[in-house]
Protein backbone atom coordinates (compact mmCIF):
# COMPACT_ATOMS: atom_id res chain seq x y z
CA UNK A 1 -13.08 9.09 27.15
CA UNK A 2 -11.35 6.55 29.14
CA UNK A 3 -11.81 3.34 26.65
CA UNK A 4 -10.89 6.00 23.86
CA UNK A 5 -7.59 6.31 25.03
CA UNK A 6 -7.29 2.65 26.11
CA UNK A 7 -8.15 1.87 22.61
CA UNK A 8 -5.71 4.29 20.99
CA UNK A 9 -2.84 3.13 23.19
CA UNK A 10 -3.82 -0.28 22.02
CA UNK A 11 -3.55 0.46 18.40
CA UNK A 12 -0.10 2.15 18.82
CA UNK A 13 1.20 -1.09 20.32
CA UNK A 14 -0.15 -2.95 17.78
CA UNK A 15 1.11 -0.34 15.28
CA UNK A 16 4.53 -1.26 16.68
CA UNK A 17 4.43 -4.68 16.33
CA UNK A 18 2.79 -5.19 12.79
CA UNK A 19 4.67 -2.55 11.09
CA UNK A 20 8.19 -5.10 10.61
CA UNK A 21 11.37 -4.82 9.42
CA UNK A 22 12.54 -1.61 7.43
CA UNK A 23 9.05 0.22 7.17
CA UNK A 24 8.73 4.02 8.39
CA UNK A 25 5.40 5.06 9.78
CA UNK A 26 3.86 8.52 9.78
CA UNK A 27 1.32 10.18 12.12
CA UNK A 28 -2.04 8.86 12.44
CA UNK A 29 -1.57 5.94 10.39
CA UNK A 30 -4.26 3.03 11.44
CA UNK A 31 -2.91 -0.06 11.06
CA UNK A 32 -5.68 -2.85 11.06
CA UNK A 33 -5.84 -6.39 13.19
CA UNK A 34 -4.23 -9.12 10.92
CA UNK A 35 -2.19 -6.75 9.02
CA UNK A 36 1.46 -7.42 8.14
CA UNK A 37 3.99 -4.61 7.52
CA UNK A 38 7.56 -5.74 5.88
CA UNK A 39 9.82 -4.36 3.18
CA UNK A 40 13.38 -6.33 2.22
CA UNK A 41 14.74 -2.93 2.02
CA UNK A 42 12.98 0.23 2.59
CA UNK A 43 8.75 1.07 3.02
CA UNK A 44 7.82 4.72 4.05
CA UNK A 45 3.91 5.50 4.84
CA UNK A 46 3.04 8.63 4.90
CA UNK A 47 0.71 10.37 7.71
CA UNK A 48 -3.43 10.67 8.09
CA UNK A 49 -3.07 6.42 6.18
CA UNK A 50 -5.72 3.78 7.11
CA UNK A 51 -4.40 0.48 6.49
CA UNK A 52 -7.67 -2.38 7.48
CA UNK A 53 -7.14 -5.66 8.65
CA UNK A 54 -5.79 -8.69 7.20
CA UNK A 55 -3.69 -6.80 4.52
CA UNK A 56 -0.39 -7.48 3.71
CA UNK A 57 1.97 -5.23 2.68
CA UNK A 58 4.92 -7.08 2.02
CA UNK A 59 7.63 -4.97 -0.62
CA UNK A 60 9.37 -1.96 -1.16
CA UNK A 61 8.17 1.84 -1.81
CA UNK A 62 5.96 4.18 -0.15
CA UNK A 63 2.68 5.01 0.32
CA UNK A 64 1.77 8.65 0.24
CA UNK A 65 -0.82 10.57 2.57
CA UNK A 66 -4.43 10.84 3.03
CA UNK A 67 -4.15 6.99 1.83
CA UNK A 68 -7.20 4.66 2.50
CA UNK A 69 -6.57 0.84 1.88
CA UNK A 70 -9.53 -1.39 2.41
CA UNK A 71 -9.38 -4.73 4.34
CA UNK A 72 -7.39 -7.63 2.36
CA UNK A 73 -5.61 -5.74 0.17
CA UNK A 74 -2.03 -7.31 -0.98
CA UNK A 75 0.94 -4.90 -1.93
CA UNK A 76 3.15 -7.59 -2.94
CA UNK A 77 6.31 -8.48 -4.92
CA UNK A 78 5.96 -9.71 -8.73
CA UNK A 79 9.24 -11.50 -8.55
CA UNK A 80 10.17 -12.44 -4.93
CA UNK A 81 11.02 -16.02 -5.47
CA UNK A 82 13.89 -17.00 -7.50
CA UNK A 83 11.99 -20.33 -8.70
CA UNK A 84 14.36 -20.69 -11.71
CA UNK A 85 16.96 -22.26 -9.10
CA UNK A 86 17.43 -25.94 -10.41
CA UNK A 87 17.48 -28.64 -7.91
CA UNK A 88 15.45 -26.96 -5.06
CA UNK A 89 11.85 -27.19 -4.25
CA UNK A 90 9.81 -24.32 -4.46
CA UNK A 91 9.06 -24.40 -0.41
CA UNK A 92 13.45 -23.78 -0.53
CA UNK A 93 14.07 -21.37 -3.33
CA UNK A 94 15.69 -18.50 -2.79
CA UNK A 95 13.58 -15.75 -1.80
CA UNK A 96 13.95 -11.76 -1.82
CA UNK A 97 13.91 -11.66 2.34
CA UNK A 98 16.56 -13.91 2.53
CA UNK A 99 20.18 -13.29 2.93
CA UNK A 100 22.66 -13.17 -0.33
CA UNK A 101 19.24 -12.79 -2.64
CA UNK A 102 20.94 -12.19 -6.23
CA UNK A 103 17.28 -13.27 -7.94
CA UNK A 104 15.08 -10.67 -9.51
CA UNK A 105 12.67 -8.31 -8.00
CA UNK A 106 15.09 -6.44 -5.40
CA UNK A 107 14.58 -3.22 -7.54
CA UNK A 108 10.90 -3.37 -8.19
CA UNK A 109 8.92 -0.98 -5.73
CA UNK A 110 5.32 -0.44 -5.26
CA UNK A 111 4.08 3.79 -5.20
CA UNK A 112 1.30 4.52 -4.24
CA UNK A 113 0.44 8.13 -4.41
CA UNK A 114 -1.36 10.88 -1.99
CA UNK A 115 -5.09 10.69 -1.58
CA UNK A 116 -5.76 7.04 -2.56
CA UNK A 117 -8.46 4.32 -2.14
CA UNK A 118 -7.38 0.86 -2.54
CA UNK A 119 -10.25 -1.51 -2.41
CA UNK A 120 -11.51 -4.63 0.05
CA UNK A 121 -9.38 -7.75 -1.64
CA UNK A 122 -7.29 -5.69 -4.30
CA UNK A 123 -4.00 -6.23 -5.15
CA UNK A 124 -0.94 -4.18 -6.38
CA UNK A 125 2.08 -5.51 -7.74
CA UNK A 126 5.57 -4.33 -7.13
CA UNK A 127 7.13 -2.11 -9.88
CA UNK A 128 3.44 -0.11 -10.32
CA UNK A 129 2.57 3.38 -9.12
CA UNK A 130 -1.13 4.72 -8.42
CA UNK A 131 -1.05 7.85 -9.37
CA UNK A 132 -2.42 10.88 -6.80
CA UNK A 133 -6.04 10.70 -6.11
CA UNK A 134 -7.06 6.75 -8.03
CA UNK A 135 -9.57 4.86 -6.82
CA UNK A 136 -8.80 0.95 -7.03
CA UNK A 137 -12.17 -0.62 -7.13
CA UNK A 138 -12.56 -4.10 -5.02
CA UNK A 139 -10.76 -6.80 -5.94
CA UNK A 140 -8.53 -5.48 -8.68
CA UNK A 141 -5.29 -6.55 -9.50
CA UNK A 142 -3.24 -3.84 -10.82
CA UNK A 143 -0.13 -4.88 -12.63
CA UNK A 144 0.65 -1.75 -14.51
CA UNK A 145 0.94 2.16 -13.57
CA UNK A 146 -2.82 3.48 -12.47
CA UNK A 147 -2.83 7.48 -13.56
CA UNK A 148 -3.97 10.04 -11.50
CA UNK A 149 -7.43 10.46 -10.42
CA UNK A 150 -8.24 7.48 -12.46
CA UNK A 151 -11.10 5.14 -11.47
CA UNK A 152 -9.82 0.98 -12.20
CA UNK A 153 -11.04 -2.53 -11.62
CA UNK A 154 -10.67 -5.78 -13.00
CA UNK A 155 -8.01 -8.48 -13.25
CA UNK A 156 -5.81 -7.12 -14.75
CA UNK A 157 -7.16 -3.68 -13.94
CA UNK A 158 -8.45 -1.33 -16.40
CA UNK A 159 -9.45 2.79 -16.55
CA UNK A 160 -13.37 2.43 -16.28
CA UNK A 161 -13.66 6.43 -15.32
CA UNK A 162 -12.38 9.68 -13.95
CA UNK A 163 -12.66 10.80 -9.96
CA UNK A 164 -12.97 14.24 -11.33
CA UNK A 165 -13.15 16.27 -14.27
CA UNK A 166 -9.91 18.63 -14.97
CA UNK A 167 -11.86 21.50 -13.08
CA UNK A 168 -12.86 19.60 -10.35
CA UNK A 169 -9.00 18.40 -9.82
CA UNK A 170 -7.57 21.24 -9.48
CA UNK A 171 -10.26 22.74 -6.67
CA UNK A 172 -9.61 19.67 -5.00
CA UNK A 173 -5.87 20.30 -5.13
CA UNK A 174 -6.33 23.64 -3.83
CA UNK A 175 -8.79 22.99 -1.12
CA UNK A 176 -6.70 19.83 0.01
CA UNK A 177 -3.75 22.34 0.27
CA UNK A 178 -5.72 24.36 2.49
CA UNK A 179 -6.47 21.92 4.79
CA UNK A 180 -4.50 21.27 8.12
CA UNK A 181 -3.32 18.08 8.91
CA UNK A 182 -5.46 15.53 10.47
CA UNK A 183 -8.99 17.17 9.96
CA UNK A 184 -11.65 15.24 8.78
């Protein structure tokens, strides 16, 4: 019981300290060793979210409930460098963290909806939304909008199947609804 709540305490101070600049937290959110937490602007997480380790989730937009990212995973800007600026190398250009950015990308957000898996190595690109319930398969890159309950995988990712069937949706819905916070 004792190492239980040595390792919890641990994992809220580590919570504290990876989740950066401008990024709300809800309850029970996990947030793995090696992970990285920042948004230029605004990130909100919602509660019962297990982030693994090593991922980087570096943008703006939220991540719903119930959410369960695998390890490497990359929720990242598509346009956070403005390398269009003549006469500066790359390693200098302008970039959507720093102060007076004018370059593109600043209203691009990732959403990533309730009840989500997002696979070991995947990544997401700002201005997409998963919809409720997807399953990102390992290793995807998803640069457009994944609907609901939709299965995807591939680079760039594509549909390759249904979580459930209509029926089987909305008993989920309703059970999920029924279902207190935190219980597993």
């Amino acid at each position: 019981m004792r190492a239980r709540r040595v390792k919890n305490l641990l994992q809220r101070c580590y919570q504290s300290f990876a989740a950066g600049q401008n990024v709300q937290v809800g309850q029970r959110v996990h947030i793995g060793l090696g992970s990285t937490l920042w948004a230029p602007q605004h990130m909100t997480i919602g509660d019962d979210v297990y982030i693994g380790k090593f991922c980087t989730i570096v943008c703006d937009g939220s991540i719903g409930s119930g959410v369960l990212i695998a390890n490497l995973v990359g929720l990242v800007g598509r346009s956070d460098h403005d390398f269009r600026t003549v006469g500066v190398p790359m390693r200098y250009a302008p970039w959507i963290g720093g102060e007076n950015y004018t370059g593109r990308g600043l209203e691009l957000e990732v959403r990533i909806g309730d009840d989500v898996w997002i696979g070991h190595g995947s990544v997401v690109l700002t201005g997409v939304t998963v919809g409720r319930g997807a399953i990102v398969a390992a290793g995807t890159v998803v640069v457009e909008d994944v609907p609901p309950y939709s299965i995807v995988r591939g680079n760039p990712a594509v549909v390759v199947g249904e979580r459930f069937d209509s029926e089987e949706i909305r008993q989920h819905e309703m059970l999920l609804a029924r279902r207190p916070p935190s219980s597993h």
